[in-house]
C-alpha atoms as a PDB file:
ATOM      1  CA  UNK A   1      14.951   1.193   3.772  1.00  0.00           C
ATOM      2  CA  UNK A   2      13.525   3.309   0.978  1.00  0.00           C
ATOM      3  CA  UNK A   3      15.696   2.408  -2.581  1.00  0.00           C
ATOM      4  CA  UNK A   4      15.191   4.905  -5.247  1.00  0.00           C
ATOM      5  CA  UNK A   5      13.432   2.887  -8.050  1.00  0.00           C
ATOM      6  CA  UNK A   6      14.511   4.404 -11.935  1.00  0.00           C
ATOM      7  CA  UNK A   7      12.228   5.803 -14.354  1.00  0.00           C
ATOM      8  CA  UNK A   8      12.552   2.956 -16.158  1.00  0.00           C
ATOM      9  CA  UNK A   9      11.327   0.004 -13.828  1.00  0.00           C
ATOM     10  CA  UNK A  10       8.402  -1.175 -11.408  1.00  0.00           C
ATOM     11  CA  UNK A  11       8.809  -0.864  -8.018  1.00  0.00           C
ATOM     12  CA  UNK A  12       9.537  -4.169  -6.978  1.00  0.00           C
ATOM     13  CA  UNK A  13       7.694  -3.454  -3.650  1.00  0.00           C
ATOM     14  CA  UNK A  14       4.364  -2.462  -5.170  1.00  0.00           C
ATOM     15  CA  UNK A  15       4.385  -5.133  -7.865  1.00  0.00           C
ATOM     16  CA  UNK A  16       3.895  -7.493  -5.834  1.00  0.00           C
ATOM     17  CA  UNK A  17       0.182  -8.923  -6.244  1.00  0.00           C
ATOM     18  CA  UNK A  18      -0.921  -8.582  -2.550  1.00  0.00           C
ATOM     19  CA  UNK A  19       0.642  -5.252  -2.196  1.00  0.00           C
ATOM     20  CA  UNK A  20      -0.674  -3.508  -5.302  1.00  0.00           C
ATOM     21  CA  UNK A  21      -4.065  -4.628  -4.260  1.00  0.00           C
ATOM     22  CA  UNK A  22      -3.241  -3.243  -0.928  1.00  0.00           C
ATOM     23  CA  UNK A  23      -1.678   0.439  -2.126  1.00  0.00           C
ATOM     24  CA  UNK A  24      -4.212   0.467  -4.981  1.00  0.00           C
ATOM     25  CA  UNK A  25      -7.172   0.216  -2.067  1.00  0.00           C
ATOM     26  CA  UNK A  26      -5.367   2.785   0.011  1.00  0.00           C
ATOM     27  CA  UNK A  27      -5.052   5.050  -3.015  1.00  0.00           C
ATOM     28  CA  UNK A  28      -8.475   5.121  -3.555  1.00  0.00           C
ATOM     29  CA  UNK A  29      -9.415   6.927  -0.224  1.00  0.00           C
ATOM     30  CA  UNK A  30      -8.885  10.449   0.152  1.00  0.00           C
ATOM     31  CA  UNK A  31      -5.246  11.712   1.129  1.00  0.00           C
ATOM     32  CA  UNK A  32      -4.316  11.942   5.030  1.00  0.00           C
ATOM     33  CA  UNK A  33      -7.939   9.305   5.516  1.00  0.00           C
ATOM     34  CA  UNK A  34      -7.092   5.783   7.153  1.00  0.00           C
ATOM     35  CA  UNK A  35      -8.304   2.468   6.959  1.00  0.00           C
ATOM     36  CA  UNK A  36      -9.319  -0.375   9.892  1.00  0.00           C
ATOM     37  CA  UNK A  37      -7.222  -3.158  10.019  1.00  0.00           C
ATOM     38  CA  UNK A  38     -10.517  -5.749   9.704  1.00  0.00           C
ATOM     39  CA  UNK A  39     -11.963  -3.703   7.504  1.00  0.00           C
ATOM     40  CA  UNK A  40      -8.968  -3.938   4.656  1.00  0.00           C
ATOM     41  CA  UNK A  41      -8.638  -7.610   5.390  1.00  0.00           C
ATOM     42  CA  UNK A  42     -12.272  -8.265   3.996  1.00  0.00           C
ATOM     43  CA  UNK A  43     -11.643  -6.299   1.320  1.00  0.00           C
ATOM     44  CA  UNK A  44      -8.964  -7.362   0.059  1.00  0.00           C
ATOM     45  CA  UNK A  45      -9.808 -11.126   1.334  1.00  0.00           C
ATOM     46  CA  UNK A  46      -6.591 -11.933   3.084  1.00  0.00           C
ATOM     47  CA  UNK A  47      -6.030 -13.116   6.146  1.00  0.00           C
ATOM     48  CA  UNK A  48      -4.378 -11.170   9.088  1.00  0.00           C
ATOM     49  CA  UNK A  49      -1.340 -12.984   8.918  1.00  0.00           C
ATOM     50  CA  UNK A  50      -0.756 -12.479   5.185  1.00  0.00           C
ATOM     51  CA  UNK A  51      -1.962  -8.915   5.252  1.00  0.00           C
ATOM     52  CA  UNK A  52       0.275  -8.021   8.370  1.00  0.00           C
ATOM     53  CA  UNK A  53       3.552  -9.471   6.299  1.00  0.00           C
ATOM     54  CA  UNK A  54       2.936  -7.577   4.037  1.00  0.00           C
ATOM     55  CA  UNK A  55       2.224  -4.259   5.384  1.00  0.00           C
ATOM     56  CA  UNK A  56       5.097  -4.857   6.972  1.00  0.00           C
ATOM     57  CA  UNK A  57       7.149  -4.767   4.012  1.00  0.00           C
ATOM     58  CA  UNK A  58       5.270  -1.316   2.598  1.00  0.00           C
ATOM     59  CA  UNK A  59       6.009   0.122   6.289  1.00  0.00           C
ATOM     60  CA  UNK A  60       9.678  -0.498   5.770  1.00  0.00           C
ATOM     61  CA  UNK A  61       9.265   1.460   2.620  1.00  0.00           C
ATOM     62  CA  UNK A  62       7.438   3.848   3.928  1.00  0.00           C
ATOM     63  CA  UNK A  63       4.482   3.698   2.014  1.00  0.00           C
ATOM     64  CA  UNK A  64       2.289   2.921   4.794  1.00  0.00           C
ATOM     65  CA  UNK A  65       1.566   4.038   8.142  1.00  0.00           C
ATOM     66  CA  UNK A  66       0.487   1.722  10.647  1.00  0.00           C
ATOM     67  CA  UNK A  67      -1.608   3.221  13.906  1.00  0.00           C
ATOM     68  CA  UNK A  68      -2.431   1.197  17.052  1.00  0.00           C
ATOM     69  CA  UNK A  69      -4.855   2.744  19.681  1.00  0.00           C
ATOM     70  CA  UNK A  70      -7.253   1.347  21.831  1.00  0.00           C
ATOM     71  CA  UNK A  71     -10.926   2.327  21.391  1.00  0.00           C
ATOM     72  CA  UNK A  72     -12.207   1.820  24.914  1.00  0.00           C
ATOM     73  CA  UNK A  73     -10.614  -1.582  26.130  1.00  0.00           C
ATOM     74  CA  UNK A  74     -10.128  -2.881  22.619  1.00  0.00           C
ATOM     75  CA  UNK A  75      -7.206  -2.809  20.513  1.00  0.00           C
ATOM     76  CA  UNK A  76      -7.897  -0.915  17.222  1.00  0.00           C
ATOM     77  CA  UNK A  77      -4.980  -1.166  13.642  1.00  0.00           C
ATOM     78  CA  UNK A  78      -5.083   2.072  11.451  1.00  0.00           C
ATOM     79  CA  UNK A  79      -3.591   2.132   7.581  1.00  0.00           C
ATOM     80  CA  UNK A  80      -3.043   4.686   5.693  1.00  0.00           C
ATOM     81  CA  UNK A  81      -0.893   5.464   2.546  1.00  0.00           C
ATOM     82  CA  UNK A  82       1.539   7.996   3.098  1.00  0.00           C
ATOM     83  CA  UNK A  83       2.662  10.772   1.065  1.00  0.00           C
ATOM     84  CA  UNK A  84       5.719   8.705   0.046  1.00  0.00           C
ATOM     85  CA  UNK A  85       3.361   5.583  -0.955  1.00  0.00           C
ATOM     86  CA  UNK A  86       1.066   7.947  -2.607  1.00  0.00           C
ATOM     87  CA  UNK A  87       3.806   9.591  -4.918  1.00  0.00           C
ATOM     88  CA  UNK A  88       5.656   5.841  -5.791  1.00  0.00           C
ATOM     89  CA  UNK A  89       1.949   4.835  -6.198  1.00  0.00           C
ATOM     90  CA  UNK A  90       1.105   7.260  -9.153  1.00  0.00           C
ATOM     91  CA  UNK A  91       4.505   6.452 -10.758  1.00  0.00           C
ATOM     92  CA  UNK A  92       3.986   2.828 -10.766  1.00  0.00           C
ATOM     93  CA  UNK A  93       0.784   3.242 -12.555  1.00  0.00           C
ATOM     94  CA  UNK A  94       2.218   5.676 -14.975  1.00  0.00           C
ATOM     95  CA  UNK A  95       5.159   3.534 -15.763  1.00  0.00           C
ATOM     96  CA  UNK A  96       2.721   0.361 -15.799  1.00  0.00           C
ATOM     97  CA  UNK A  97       0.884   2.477 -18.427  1.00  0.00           C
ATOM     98  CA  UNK A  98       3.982   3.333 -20.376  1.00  0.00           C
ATOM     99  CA  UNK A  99       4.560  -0.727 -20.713  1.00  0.00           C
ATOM    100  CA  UNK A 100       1.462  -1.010 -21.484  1.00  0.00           C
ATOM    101  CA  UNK A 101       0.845   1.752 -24.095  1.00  0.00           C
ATOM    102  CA  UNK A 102       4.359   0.264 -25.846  1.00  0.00           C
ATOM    103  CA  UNK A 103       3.186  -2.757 -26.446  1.00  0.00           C
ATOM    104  CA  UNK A 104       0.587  -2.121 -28.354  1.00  0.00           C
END
């Protein structure tokens, strides 16, 4: 379920450690472009178990799309960031920056 977060706060789904470091790495690929399962696990250095909670938590939000296909025989895990996780991305960072610029 997607709650509507106010100008004012953090998104209490992204600030989470683990799944800032997990939209933050999405982010940074181009819009509509996907990431292997495997391949964001060594990046981010989690393991599948951890990772899968808590993609499971920015699916619910819908901030991430998850894709499962078979290439060949094998099983094959897509992420991606959607549109949704892309916008609550960019205003977490500009209300992180806000905090930040205020405290100074």
């Amino acid at each position: 379920m997607v709650r509507a977060v106010p100008d004012d706060e953090l998104d209490p789904v992204i600030h989470a450690q683990a799944r800032l470091r997990v939209v933050a790495t999405l982010a940074a690929l181009g819009e509509g472009d996907r990431i292997a399962f495997p391949r964001l696990r060594r990046l981010l250095d989690m393991t599948a178990g951890n990772l899968s909670t808590h993609l499971r938590r920015l699916e619910e939000a819908d901030y991430v799309m998850i894709t499962k296909t078979y290439e060949g025989r094998s099983p094959a895990t897509y992420v991606a960031l959607t549109p949704t996780g892309r916008l609550a991305f960019d205003r977490y960072s500009r209300r992180l920056l806000d905090l930040l610029g205020s405290a100074r």
